[in-house]
PDB file of N, CA and C in Angstrom:
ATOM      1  N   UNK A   1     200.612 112.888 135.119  1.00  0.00           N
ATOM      2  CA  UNK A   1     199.371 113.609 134.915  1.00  0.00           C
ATOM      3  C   UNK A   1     198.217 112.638 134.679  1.00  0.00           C
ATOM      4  N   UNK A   2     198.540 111.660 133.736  1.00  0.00           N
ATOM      5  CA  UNK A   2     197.329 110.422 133.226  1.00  0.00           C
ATOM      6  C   UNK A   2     197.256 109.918 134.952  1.00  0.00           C
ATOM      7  N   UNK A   3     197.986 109.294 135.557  1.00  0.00           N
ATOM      8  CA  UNK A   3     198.059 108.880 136.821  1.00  0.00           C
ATOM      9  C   UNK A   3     196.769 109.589 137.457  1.00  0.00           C
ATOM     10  N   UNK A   4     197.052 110.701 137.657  1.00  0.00           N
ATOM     11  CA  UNK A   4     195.503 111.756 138.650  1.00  0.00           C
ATOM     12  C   UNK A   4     194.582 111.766 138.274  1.00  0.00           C
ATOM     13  N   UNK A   5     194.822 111.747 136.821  1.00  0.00           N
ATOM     14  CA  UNK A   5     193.411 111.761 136.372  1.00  0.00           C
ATOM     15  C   UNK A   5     192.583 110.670 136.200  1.00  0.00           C
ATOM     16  N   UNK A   6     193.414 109.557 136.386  1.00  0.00           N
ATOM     17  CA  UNK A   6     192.715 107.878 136.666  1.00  0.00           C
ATOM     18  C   UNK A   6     192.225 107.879 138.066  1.00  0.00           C
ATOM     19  N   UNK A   7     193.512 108.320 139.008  1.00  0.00           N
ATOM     20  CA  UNK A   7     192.735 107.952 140.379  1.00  0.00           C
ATOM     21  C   UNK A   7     191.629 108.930 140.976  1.00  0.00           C
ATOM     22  N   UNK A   8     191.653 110.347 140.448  1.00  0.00           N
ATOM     23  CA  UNK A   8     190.444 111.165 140.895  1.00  0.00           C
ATOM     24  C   UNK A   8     188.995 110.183 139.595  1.00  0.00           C
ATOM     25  N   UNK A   9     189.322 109.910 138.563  1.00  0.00           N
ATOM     26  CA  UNK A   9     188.208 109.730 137.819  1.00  0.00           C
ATOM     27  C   UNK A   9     187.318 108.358 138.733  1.00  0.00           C
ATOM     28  N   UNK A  10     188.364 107.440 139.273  1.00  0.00           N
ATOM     29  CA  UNK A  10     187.883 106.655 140.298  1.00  0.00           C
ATOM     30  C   UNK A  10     187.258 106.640 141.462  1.00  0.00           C
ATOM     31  N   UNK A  11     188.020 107.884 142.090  1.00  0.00           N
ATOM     32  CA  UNK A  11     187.338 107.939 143.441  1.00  0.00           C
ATOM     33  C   UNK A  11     185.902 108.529 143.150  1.00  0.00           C
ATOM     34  N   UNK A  12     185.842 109.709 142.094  1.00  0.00           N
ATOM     35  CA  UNK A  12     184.335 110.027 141.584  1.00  0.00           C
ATOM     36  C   UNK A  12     183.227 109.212 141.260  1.00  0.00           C
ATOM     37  N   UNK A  13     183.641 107.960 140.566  1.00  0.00           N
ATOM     38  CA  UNK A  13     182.706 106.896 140.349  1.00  0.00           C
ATOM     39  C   UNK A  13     181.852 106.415 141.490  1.00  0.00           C
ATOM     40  N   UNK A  14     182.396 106.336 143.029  1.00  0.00           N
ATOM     41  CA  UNK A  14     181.287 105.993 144.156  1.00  0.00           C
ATOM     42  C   UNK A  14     180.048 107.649 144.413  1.00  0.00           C
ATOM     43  N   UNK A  15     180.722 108.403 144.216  1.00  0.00           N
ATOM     44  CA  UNK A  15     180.050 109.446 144.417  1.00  0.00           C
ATOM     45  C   UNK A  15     178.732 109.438 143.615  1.00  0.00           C
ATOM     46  N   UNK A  16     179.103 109.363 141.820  1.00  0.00           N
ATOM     47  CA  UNK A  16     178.135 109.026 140.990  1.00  0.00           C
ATOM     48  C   UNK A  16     176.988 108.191 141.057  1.00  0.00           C
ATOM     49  N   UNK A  17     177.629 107.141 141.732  1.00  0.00           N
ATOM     50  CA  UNK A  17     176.526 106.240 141.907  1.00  0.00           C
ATOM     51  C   UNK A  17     175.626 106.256 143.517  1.00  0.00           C
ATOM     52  N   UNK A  18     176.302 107.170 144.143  1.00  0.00           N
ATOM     53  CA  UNK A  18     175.039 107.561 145.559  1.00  0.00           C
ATOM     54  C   UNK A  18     174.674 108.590 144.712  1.00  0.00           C
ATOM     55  N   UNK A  19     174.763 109.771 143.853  1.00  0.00           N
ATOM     56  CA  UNK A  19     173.685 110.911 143.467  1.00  0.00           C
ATOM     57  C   UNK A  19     172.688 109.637 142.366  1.00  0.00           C
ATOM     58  N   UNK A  20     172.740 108.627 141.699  1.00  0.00           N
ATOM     59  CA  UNK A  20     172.263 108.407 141.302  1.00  0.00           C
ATOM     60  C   UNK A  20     170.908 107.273 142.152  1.00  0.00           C
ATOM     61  N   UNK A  21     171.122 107.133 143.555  1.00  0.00           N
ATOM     62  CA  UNK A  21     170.238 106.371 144.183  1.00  0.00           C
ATOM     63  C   UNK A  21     169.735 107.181 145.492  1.00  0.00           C
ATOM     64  N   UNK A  22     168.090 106.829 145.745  1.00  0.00           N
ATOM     65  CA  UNK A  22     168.132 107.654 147.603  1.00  0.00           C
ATOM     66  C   UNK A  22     167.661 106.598 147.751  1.00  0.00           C
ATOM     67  N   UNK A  23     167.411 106.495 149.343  1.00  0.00           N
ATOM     68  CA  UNK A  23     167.188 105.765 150.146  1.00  0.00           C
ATOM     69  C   UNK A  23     165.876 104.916 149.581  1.00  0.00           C
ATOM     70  N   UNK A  24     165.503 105.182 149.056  1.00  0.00           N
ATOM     71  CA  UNK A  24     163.789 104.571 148.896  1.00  0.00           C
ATOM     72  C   UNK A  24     163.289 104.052 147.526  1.00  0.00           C
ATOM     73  N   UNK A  25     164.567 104.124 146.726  1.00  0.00           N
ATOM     74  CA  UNK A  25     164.849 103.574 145.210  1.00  0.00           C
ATOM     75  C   UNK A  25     165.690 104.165 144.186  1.00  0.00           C
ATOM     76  N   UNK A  26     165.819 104.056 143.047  1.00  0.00           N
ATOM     77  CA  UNK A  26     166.446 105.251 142.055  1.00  0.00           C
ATOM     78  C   UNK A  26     165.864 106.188 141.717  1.00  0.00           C
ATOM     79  N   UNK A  27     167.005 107.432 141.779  1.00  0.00           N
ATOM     80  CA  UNK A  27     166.304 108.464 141.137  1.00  0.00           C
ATOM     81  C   UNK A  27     165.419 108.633 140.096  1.00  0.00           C
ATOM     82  N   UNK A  28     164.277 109.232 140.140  1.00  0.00           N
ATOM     83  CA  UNK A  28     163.280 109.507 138.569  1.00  0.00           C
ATOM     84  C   UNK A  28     163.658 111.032 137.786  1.00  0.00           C
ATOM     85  N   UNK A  29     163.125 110.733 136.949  1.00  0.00           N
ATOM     86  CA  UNK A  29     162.677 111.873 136.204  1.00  0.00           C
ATOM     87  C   UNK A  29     161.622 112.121 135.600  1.00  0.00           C
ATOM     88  N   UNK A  30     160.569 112.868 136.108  1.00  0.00           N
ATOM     89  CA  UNK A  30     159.872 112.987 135.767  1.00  0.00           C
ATOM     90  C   UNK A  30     159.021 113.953 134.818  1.00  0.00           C
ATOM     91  N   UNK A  31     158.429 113.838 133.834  1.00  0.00           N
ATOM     92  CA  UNK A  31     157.780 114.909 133.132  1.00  0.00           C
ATOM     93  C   UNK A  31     157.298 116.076 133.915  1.00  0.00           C
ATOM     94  N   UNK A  32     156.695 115.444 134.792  1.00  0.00           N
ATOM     95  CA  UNK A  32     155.977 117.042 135.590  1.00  0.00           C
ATOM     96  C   UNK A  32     156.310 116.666 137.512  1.00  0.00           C
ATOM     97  N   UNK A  33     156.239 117.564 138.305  1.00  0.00           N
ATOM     98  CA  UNK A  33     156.175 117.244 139.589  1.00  0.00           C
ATOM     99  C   UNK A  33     155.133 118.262 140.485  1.00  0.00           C
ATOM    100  N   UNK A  34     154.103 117.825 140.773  1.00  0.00           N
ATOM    101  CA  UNK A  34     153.061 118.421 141.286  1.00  0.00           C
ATOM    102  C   UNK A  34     152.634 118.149 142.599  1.00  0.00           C
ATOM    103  N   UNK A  35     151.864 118.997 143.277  1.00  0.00           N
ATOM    104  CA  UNK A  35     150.982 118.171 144.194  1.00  0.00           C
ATOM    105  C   UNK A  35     149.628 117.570 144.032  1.00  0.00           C
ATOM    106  N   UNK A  36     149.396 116.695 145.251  1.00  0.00           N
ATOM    107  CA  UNK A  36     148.514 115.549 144.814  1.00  0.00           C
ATOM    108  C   UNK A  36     146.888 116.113 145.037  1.00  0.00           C
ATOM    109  N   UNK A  37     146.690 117.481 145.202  1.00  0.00           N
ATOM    110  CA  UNK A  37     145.777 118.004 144.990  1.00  0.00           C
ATOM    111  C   UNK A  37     145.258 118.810 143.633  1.00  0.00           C
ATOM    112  N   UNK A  38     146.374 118.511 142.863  1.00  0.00           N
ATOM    113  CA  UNK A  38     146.015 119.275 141.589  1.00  0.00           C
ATOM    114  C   UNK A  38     145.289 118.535 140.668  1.00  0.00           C
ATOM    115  N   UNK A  39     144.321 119.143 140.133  1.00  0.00           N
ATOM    116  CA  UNK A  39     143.266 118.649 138.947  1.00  0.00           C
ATOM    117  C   UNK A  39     144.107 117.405 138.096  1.00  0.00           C
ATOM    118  N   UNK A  40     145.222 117.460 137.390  1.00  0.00           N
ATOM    119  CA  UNK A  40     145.962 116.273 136.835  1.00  0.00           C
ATOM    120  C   UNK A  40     146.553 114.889 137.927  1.00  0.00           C
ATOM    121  N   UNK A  41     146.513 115.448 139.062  1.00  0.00           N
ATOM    122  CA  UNK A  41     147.802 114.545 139.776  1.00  0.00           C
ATOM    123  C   UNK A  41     145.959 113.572 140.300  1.00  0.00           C
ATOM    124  N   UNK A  42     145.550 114.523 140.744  1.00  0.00           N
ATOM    125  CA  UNK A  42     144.375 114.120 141.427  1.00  0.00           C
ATOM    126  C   UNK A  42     143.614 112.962 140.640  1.00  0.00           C
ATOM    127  N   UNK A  43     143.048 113.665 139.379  1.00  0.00           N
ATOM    128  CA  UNK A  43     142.052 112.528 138.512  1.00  0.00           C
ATOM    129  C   UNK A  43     143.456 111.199 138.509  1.00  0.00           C
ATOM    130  N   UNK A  44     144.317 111.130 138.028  1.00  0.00           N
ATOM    131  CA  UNK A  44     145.073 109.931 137.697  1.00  0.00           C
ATOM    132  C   UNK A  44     144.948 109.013 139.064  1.00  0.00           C
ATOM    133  N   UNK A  45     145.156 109.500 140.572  1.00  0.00           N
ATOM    134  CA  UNK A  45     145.019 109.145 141.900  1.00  0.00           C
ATOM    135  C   UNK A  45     144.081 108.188 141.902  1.00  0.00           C
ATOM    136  N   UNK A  46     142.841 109.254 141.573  1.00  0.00           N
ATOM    137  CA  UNK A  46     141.275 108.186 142.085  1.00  0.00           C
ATOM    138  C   UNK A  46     141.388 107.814 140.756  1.00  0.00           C
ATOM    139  N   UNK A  47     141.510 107.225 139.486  1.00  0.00           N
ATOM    140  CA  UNK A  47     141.093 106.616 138.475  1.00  0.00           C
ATOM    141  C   UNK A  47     141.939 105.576 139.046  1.00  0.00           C
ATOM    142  N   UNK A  48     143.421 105.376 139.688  1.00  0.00           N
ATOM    143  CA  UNK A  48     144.257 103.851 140.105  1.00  0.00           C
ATOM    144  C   UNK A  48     143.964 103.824 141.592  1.00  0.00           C
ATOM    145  N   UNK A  49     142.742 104.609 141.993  1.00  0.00           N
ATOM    146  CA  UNK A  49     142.178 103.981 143.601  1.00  0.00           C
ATOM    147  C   UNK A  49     143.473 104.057 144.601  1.00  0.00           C
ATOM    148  N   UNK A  50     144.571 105.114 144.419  1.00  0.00           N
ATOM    149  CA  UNK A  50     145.368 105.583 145.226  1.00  0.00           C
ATOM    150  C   UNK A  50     144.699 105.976 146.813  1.00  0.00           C
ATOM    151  N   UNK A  51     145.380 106.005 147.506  1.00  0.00           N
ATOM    152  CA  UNK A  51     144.669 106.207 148.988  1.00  0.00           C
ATOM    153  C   UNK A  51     145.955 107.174 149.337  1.00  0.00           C
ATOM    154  N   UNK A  52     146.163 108.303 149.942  1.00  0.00           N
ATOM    155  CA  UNK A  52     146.954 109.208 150.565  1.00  0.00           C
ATOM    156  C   UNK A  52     146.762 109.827 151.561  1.00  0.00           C
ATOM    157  N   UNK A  53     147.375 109.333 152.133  1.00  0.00           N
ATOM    158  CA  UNK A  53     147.140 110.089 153.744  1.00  0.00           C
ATOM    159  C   UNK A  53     147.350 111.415 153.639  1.00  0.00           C
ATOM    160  N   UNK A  54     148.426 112.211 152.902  1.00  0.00           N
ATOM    161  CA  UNK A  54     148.732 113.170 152.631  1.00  0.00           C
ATOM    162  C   UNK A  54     148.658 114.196 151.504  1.00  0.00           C
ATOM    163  N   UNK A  55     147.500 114.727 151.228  1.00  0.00           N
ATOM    164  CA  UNK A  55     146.736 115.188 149.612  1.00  0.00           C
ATOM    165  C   UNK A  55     147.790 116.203 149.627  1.00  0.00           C
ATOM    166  N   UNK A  56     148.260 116.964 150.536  1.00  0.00           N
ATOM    167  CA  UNK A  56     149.627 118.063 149.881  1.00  0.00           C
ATOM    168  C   UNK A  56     150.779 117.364 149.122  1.00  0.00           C
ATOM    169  N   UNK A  57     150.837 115.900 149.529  1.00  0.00           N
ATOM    170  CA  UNK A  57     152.290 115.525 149.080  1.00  0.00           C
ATOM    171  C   UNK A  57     152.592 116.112 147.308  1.00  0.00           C
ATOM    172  N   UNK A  58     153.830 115.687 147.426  1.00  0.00           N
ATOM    173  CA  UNK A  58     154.198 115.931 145.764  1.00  0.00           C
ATOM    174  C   UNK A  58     154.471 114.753 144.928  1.00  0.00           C
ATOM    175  N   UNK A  59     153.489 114.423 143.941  1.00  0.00           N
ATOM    176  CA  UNK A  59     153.761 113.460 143.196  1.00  0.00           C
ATOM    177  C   UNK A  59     154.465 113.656 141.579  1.00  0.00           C
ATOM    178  N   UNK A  60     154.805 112.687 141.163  1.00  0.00           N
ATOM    179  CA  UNK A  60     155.907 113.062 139.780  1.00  0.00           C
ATOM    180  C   UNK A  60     154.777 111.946 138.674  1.00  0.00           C
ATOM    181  N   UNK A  61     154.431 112.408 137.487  1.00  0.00           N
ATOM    182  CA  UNK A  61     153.676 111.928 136.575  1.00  0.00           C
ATOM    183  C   UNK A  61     154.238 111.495 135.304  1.00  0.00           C
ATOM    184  N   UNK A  62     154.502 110.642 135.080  1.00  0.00           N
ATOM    185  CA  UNK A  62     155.565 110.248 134.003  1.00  0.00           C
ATOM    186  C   UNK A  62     157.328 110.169 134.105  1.00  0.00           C
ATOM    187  N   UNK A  63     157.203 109.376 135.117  1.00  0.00           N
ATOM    188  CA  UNK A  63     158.346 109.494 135.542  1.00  0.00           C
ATOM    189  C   UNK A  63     159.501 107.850 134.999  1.00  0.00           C
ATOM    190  N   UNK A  64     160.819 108.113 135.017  1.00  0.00           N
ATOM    191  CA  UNK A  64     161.222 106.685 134.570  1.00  0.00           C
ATOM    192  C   UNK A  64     162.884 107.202 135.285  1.00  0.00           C
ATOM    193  N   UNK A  65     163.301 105.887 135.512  1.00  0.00           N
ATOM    194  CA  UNK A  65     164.787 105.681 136.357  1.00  0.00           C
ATOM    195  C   UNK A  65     165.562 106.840 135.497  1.00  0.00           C
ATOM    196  N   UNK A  66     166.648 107.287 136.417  1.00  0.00           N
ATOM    197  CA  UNK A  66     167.655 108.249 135.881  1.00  0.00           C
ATOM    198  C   UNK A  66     168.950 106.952 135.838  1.00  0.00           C
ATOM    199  N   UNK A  67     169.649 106.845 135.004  1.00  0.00           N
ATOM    200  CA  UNK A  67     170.771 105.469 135.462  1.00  0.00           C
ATOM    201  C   UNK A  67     171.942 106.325 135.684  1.00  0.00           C
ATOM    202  N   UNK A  68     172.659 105.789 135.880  1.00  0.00           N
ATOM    203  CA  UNK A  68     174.401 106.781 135.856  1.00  0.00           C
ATOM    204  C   UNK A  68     174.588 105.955 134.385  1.00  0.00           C
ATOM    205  N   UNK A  69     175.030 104.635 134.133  1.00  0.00           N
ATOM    206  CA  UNK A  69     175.509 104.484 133.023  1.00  0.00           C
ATOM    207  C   UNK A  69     174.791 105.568 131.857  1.00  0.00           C
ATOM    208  N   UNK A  70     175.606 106.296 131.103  1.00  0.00           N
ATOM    209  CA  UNK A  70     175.155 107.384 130.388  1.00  0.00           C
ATOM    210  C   UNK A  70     174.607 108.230 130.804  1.00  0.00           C
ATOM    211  N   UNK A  71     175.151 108.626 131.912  1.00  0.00           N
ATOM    212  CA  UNK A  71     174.769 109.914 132.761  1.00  0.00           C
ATOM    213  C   UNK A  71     174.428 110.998 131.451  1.00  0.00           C
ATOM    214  N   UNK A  72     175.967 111.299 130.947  1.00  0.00           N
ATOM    215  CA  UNK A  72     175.837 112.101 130.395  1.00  0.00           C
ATOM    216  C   UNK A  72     175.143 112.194 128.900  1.00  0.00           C
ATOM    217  N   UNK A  73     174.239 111.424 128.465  1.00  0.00           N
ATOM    218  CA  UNK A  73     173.576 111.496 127.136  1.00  0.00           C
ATOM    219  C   UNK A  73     171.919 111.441 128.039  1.00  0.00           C
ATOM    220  N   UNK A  74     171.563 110.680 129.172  1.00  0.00           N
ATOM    221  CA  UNK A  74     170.619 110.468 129.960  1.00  0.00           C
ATOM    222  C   UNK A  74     170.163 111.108 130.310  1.00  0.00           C
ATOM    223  N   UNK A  75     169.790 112.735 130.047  1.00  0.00           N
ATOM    224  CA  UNK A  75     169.459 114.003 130.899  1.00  0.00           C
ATOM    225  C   UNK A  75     168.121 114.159 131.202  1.00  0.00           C
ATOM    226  N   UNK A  76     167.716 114.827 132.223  1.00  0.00           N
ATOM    227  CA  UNK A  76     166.742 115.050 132.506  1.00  0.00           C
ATOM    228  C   UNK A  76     166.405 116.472 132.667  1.00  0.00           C
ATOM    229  N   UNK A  77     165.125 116.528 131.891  1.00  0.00           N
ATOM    230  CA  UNK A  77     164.443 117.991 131.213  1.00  0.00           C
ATOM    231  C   UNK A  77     164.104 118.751 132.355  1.00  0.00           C
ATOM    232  N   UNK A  78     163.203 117.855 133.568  1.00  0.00           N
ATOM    233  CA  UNK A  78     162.574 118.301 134.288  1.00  0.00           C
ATOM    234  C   UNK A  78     163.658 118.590 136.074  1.00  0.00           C
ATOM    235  N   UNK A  79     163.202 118.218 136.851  1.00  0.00           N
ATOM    236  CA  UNK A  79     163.834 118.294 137.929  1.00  0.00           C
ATOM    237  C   UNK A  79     164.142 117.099 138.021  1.00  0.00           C
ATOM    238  N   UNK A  80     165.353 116.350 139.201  1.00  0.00           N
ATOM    239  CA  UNK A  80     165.006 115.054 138.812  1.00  0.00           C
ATOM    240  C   UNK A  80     164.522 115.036 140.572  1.00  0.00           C
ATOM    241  N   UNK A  81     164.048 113.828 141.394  1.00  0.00           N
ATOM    242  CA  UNK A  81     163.338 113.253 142.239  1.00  0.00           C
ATOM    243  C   UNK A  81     163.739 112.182 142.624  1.00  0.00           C
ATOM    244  N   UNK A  82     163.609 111.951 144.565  1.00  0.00           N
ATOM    245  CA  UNK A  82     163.690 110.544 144.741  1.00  0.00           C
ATOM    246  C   UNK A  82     162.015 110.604 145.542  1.00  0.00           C
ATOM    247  N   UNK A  83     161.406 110.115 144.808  1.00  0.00           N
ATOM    248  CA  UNK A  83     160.102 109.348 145.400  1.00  0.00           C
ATOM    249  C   UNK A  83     159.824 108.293 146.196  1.00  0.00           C
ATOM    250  N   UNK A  84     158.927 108.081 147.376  1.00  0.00           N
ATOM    251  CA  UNK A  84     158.953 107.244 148.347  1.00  0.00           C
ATOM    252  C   UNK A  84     158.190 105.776 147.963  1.00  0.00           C
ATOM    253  N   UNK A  85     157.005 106.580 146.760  1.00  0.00           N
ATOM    254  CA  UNK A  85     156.542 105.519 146.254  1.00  0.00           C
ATOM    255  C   UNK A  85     156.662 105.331 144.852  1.00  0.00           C
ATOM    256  N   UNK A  86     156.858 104.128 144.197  1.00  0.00           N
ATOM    257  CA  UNK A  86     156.962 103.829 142.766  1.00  0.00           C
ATOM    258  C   UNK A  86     156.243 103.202 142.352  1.00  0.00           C
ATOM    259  N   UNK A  87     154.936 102.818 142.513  1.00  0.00           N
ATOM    260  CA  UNK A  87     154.484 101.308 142.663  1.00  0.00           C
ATOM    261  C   UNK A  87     153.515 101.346 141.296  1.00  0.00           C
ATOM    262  N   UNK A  88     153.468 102.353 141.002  1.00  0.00           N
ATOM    263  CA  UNK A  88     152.342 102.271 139.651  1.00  0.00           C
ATOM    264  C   UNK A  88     153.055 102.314 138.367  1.00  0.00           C
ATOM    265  N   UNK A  89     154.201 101.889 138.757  1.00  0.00           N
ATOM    266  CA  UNK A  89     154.909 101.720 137.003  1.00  0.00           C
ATOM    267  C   UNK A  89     155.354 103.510 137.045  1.00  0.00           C
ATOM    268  N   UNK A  90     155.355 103.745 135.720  1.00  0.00           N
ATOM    269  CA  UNK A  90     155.692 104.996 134.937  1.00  0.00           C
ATOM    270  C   UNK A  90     155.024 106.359 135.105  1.00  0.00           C
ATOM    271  N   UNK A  91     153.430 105.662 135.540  1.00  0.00           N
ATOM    272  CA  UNK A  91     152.160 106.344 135.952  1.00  0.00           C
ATOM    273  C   UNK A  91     152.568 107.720 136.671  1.00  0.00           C
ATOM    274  N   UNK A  92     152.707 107.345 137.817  1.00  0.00           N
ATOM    275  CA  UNK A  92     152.483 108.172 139.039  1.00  0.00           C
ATOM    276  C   UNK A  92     153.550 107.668 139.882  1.00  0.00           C
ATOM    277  N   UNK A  93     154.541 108.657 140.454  1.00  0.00           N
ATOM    278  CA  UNK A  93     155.154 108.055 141.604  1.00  0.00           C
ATOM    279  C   UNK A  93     155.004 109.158 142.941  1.00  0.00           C
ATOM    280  N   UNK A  94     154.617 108.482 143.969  1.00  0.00           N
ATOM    281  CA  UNK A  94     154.043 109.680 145.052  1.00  0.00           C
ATOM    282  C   UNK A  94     155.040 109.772 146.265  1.00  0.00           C
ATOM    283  N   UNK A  95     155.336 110.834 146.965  1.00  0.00           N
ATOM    284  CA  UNK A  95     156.069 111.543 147.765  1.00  0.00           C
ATOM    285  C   UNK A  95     157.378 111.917 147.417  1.00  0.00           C
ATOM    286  N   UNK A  96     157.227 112.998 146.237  1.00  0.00           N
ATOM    287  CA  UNK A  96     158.414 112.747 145.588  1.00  0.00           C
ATOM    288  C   UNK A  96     158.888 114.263 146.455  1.00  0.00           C
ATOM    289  N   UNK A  97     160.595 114.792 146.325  1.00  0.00           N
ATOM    290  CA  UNK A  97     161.089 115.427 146.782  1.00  0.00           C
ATOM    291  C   UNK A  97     162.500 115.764 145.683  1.00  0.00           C
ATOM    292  N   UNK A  98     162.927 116.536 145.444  1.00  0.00           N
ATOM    293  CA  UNK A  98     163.887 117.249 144.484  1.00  0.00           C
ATOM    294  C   UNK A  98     165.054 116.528 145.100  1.00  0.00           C
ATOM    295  N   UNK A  99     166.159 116.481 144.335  1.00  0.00           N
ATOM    296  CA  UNK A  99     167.575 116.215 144.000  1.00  0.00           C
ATOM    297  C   UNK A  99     168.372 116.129 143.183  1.00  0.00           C
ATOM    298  N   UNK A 100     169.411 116.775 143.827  1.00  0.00           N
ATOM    299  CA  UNK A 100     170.851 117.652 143.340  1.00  0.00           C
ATOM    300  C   UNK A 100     171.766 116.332 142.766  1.00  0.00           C
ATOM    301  N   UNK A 101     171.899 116.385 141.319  1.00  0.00           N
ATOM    302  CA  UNK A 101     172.448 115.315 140.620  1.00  0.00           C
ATOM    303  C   UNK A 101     173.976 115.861 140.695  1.00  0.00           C
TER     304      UNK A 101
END
């Protein structure tokens, strides 16, 4: 019985760690997830001289890495997100899109 439950707890560990990454960095979590036309997402934009080709996109505002180590004490309140851009730190991360942890 200990036997299965070592080798399934193993094979789960690669799984864990692709829900915990997309293609374009690690997952966030972010406080809020909006679009980049809204009164909050917007002022923060033009105050860091953001340029967007795309004012519908969805950006995440207070956002910080989801890790797997301590998945389970690590939770996230909000939705969590893989965003295309990260580049302003914690700030703002823009083209963000939902994902299934």
């Amino acid at each position: 019985m200990f036997a299965r439950l070592a080798v399934t707890s193993v094979l789960a560990l690669p799984l864990l760690a692709a829900a915990a990454h997309c293609n374009t960095g690690p997952v966030q979590c972010c406080n809020s997830v909006e679009s980049a036309n809204s009164a909050s997402a917007a002022g923060l934009i033009s105050a860091l001289g953001i340029v967007l080709d795309d004012v519908t996109a969805q950006v995440g505002l207070g956002c910080s890495p989801i890790s797997v180590i301590g998945a389970g004490s690590n939770s996230c309140a909000s939705k969590p997100v893989c965003c295309q851009n990260n580049s302003w730190g914690s700030l703002i991360s823009v083209g963000c899109a939902p994902v299934e942890l």
